[in-house]
C-alpha atoms as a PDB file:
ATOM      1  CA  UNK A   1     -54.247 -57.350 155.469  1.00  0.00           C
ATOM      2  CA  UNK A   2     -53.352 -56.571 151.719  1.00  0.00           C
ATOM      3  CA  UNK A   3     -49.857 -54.942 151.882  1.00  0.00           C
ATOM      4  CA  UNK A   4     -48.459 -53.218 148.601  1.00  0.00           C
ATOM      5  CA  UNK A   5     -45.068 -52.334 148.580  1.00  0.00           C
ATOM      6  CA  UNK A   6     -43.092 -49.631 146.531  1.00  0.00           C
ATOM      7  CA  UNK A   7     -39.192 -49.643 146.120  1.00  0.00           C
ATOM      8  CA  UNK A   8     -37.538 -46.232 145.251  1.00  0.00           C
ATOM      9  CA  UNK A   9     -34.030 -46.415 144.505  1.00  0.00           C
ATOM     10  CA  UNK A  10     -33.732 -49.522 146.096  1.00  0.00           C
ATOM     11  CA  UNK A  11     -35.212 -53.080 146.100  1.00  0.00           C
ATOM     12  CA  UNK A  12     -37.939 -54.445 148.731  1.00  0.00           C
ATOM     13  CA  UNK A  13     -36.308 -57.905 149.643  1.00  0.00           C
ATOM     14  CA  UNK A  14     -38.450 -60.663 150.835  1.00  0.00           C
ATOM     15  CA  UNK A  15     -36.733 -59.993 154.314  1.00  0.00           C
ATOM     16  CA  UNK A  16     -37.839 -56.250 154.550  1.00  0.00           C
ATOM     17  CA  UNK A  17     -41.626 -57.732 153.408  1.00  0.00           C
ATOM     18  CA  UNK A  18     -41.675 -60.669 156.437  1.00  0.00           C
ATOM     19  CA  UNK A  19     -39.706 -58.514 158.846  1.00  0.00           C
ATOM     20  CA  UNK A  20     -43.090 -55.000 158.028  1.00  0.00           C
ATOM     21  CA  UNK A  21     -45.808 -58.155 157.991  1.00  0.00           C
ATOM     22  CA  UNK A  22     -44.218 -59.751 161.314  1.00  0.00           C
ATOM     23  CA  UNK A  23     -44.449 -56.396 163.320  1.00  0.00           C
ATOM     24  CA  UNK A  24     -48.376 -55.580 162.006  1.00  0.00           C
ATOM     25  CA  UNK A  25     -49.913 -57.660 164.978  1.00  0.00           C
ATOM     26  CA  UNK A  26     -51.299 -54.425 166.837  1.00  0.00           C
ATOM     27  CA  UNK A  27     -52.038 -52.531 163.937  1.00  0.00           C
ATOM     28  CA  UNK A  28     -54.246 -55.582 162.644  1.00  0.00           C
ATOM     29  CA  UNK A  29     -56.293 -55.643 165.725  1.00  0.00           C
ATOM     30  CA  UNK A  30     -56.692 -51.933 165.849  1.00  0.00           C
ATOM     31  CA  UNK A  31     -58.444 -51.818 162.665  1.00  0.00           C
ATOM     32  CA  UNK A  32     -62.067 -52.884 162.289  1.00  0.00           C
ATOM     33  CA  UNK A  33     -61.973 -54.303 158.669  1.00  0.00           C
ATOM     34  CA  UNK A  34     -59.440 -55.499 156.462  1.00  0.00           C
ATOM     35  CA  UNK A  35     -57.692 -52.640 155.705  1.00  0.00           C
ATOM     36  CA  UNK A  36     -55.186 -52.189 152.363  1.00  0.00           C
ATOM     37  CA  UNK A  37     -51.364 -50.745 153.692  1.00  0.00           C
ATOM     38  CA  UNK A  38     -49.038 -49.583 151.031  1.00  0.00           C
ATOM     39  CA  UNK A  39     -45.451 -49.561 152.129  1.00  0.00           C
ATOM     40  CA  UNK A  40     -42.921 -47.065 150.253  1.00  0.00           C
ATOM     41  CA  UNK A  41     -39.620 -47.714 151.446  1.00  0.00           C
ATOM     42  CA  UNK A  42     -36.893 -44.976 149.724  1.00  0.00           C
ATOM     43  CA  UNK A  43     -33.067 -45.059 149.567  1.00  0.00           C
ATOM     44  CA  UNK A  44     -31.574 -41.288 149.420  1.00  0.00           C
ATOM     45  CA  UNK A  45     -27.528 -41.049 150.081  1.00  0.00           C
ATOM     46  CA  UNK A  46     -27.365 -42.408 153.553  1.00  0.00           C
ATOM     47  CA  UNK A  47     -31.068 -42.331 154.700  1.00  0.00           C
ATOM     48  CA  UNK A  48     -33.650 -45.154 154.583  1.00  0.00           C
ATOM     49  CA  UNK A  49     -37.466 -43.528 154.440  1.00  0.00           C
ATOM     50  CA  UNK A  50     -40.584 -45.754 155.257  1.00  0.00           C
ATOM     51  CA  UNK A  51     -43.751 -44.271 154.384  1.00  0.00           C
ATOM     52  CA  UNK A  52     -46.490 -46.461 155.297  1.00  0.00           C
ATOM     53  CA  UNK A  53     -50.553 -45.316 154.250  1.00  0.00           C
ATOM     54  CA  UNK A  54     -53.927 -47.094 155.812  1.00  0.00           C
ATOM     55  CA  UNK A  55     -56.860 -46.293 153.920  1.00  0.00           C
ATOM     56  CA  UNK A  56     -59.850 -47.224 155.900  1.00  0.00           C
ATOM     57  CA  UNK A  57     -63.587 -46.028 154.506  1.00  0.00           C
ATOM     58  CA  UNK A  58     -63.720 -42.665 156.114  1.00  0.00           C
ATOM     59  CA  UNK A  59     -59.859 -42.253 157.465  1.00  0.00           C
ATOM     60  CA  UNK A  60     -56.308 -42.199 156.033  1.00  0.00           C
ATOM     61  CA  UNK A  61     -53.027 -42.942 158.244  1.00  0.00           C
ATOM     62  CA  UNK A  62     -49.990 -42.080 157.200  1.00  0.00           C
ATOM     63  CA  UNK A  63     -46.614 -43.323 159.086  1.00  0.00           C
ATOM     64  CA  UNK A  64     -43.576 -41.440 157.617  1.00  0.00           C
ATOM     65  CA  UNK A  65     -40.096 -42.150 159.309  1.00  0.00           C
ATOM     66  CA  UNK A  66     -36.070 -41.492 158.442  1.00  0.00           C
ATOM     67  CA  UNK A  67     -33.169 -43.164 159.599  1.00  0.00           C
ATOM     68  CA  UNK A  68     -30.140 -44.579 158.790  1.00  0.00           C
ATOM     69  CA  UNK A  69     -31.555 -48.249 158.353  1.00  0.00           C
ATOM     70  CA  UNK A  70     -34.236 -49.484 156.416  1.00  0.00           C
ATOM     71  CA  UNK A  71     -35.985 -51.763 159.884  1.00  0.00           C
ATOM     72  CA  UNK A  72     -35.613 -49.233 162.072  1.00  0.00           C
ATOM     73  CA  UNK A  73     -37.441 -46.661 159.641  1.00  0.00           C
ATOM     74  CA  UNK A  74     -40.234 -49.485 158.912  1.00  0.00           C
ATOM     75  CA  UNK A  75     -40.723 -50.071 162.806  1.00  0.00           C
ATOM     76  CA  UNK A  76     -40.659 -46.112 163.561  1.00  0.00           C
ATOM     77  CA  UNK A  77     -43.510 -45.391 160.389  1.00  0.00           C
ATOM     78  CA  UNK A  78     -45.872 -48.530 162.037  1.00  0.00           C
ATOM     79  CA  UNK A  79     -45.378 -47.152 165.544  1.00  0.00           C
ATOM     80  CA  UNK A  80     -46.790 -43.552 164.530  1.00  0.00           C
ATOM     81  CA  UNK A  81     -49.560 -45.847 162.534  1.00  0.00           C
ATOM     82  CA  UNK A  82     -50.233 -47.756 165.709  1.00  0.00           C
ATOM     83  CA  UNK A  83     -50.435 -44.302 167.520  1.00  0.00           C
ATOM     84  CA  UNK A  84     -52.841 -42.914 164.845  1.00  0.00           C
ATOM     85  CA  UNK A  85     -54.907 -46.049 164.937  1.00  0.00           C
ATOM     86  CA  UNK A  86     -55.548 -45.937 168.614  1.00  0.00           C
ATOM     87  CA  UNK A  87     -56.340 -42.164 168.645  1.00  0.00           C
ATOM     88  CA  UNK A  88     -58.912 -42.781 165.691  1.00  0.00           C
ATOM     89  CA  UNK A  89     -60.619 -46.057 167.506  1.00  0.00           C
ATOM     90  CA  UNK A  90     -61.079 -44.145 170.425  1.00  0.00           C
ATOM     91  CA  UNK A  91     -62.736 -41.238 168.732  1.00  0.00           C
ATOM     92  CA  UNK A  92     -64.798 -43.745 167.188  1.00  0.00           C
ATOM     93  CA  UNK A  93     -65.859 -45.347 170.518  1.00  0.00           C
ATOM     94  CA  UNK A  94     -66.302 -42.000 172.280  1.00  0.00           C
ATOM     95  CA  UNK A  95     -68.402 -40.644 169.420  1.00  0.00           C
ATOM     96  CA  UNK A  96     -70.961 -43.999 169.522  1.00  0.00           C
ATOM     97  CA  UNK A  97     -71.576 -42.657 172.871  1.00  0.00           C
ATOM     98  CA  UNK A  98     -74.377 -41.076 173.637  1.00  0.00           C
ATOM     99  CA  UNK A  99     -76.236 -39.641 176.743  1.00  0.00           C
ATOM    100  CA  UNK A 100     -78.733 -41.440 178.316  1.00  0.00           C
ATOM    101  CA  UNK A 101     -81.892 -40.729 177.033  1.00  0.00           C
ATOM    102  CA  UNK A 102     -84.582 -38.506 179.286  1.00  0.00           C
ATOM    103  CA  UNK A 103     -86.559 -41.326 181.450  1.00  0.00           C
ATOM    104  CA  UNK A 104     -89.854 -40.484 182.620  1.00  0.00           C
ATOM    105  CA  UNK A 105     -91.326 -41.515 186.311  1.00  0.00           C
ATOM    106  CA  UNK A 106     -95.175 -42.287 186.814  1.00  0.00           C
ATOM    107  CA  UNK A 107     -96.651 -39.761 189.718  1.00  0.00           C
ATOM    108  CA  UNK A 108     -99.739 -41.152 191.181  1.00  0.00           C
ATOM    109  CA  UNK A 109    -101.767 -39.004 193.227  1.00  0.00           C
ATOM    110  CA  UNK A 110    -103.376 -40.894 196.084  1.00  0.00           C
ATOM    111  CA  UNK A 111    -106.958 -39.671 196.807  1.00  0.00           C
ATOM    112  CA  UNK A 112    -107.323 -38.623 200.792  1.00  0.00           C
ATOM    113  CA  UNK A 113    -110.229 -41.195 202.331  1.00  0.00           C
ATOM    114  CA  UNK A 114    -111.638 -40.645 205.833  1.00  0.00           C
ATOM    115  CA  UNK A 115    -109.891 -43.700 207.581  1.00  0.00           C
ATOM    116  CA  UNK A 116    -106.948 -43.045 206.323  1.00  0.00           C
ATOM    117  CA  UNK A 117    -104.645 -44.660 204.631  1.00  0.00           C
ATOM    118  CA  UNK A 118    -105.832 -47.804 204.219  1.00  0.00           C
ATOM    119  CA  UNK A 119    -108.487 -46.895 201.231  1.00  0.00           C
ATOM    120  CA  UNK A 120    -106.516 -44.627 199.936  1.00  0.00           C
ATOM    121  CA  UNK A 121    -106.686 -44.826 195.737  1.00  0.00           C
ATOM    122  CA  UNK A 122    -105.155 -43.736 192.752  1.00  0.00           C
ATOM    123  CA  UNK A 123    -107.489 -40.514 191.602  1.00  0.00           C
ATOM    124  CA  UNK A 124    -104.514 -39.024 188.702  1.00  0.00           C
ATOM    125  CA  UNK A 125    -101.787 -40.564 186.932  1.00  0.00           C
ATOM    126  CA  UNK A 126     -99.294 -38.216 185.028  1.00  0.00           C
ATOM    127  CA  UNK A 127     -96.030 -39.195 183.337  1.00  0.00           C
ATOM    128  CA  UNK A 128     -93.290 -36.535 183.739  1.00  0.00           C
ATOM    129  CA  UNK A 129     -89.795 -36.590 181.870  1.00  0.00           C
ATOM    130  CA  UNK A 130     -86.102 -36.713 184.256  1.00  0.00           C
ATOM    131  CA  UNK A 131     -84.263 -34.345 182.338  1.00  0.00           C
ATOM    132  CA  UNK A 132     -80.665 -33.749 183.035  1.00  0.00           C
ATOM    133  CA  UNK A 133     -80.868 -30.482 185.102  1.00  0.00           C
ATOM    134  CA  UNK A 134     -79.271 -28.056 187.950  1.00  0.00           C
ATOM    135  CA  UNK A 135     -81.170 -26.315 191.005  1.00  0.00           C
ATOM    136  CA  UNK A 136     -81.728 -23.165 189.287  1.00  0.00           C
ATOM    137  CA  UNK A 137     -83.122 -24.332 186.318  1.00  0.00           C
ATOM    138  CA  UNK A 138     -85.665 -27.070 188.059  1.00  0.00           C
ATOM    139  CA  UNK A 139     -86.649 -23.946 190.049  1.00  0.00           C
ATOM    140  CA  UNK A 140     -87.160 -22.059 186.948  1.00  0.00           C
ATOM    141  CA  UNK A 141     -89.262 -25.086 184.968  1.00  0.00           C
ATOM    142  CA  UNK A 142     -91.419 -25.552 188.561  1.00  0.00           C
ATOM    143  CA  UNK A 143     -92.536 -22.059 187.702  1.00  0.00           C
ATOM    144  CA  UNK A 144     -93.878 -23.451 184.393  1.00  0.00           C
ATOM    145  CA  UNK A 145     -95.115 -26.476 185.381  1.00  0.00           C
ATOM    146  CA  UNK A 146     -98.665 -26.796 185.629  1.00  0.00           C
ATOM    147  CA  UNK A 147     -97.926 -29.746 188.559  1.00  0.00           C
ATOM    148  CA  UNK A 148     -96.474 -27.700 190.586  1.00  0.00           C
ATOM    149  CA  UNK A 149     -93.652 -30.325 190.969  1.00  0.00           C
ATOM    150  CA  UNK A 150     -90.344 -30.694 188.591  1.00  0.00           C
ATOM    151  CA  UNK A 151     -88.394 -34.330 188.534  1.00  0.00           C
ATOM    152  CA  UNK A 152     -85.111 -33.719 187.538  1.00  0.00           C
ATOM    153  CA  UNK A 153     -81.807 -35.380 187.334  1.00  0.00           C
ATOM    154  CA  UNK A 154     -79.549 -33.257 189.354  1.00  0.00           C
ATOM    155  CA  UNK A 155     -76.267 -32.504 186.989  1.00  0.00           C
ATOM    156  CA  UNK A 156     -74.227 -32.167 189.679  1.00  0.00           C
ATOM    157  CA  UNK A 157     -74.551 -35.539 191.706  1.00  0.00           C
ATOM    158  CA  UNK A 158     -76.608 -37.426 188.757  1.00  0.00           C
ATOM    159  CA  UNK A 159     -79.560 -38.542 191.708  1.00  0.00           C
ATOM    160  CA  UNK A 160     -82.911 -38.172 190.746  1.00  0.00           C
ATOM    161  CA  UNK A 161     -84.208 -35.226 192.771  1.00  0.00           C
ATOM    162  CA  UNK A 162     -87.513 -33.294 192.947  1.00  0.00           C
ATOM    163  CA  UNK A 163     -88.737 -29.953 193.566  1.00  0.00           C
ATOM    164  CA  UNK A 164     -92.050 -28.903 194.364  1.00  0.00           C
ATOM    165  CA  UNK A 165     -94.254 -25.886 195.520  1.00  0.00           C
ATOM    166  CA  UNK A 166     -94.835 -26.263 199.080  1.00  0.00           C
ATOM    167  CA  UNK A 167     -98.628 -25.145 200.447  1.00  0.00           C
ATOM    168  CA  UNK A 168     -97.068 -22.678 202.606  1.00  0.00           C
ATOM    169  CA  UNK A 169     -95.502 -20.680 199.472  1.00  0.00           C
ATOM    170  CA  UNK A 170     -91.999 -21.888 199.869  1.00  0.00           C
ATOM    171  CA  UNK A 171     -90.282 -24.467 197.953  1.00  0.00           C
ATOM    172  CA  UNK A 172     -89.664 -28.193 198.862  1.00  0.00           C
ATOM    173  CA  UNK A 173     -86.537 -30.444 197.961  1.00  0.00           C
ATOM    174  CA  UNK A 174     -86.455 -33.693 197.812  1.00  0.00           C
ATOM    175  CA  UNK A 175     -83.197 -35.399 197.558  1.00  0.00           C
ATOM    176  CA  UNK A 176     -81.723 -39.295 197.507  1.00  0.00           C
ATOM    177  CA  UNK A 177     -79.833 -40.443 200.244  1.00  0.00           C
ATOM    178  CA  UNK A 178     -76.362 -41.310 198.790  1.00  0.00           C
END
């Protein structure tokens, strides 16, 4: 990590530059590439200010802390850093996220044969998509479907249900065991 470091009013001793580079260890494994910091440490009357800035490719941090003493205002500005960095790699991580894509299931229609089902054979094969839905709205789709029969992924339970148009008129469920 490339670490710049400004002095206002008051010199940036070697000390203060091993003491901010010995307490970067989370903020260096936080941050995906090699990041540039720029340190500005400021002496007004009797209060030390450590501004500390990450500029990452789409992101800038920004640490600011006062106090009386120059280490605890550099350890206050990298905790608020590390604080920012977490917040921003888990906004990354939640945002590569995605939702599972609609799967589709094969429905083969068996062919009725005289003895049974023994000879029974594969007349129609149809592909139909498991869409994320609830009850009402797999009961609405059945009344598109030219099937007669909606696969759905219930959003309630996340099981792989099915509803279908029974041949007395009513409607059938079919639901996993859990």
């Amino acid at each position: 990590m490339e670490i710049d470091f400004t002095g206002r009013q008051m010199d940036v001793t070697p000390e203060l530059q091993q003491y901010t580079q010995k307490h970067l260890g989370k903020l260096k494994r936080l941050l995906p590439e090699d990041p540039k910091l720029h340190v500005i440490l400021t002496r007004e009357k009797h209060r030390r200010i450590a501004e500390m800035t990450v500029k990452l490719r789409d992101q800038t941090l920004v640490g600011v802390m006062e106090t009386a003493d120059s280490r605890s205002a550099i350890k206050g500005a990298l905790d608020k850093l590390e604080r920012q960095a977490v917040r921003w790699f888990e906004r990354r991580r939640t945002k590569k996220r995605r939702p599972s894509p609609t799967s589709t299931i094969l429905m083969n229609v068996l062919g009725e044969s005289k003895a049974g089902l023994e000879n029974s054979r594969i007349v129609e094969s149809e592909r139909l998509p498991v869409k994320p839905l609830t009850l009402d709205e797999a009961i609405e789709a059945l009344d598109a479907a030219a099937s007669g029969i909606v696969v759905f992924r219930n959003a309630e339970t996340e099981r792989v249900n099915v509803v279908y148009q029974r041949p007395d008129g009513n409607l059938g469920l079919i639901e996993p065991e859990p």
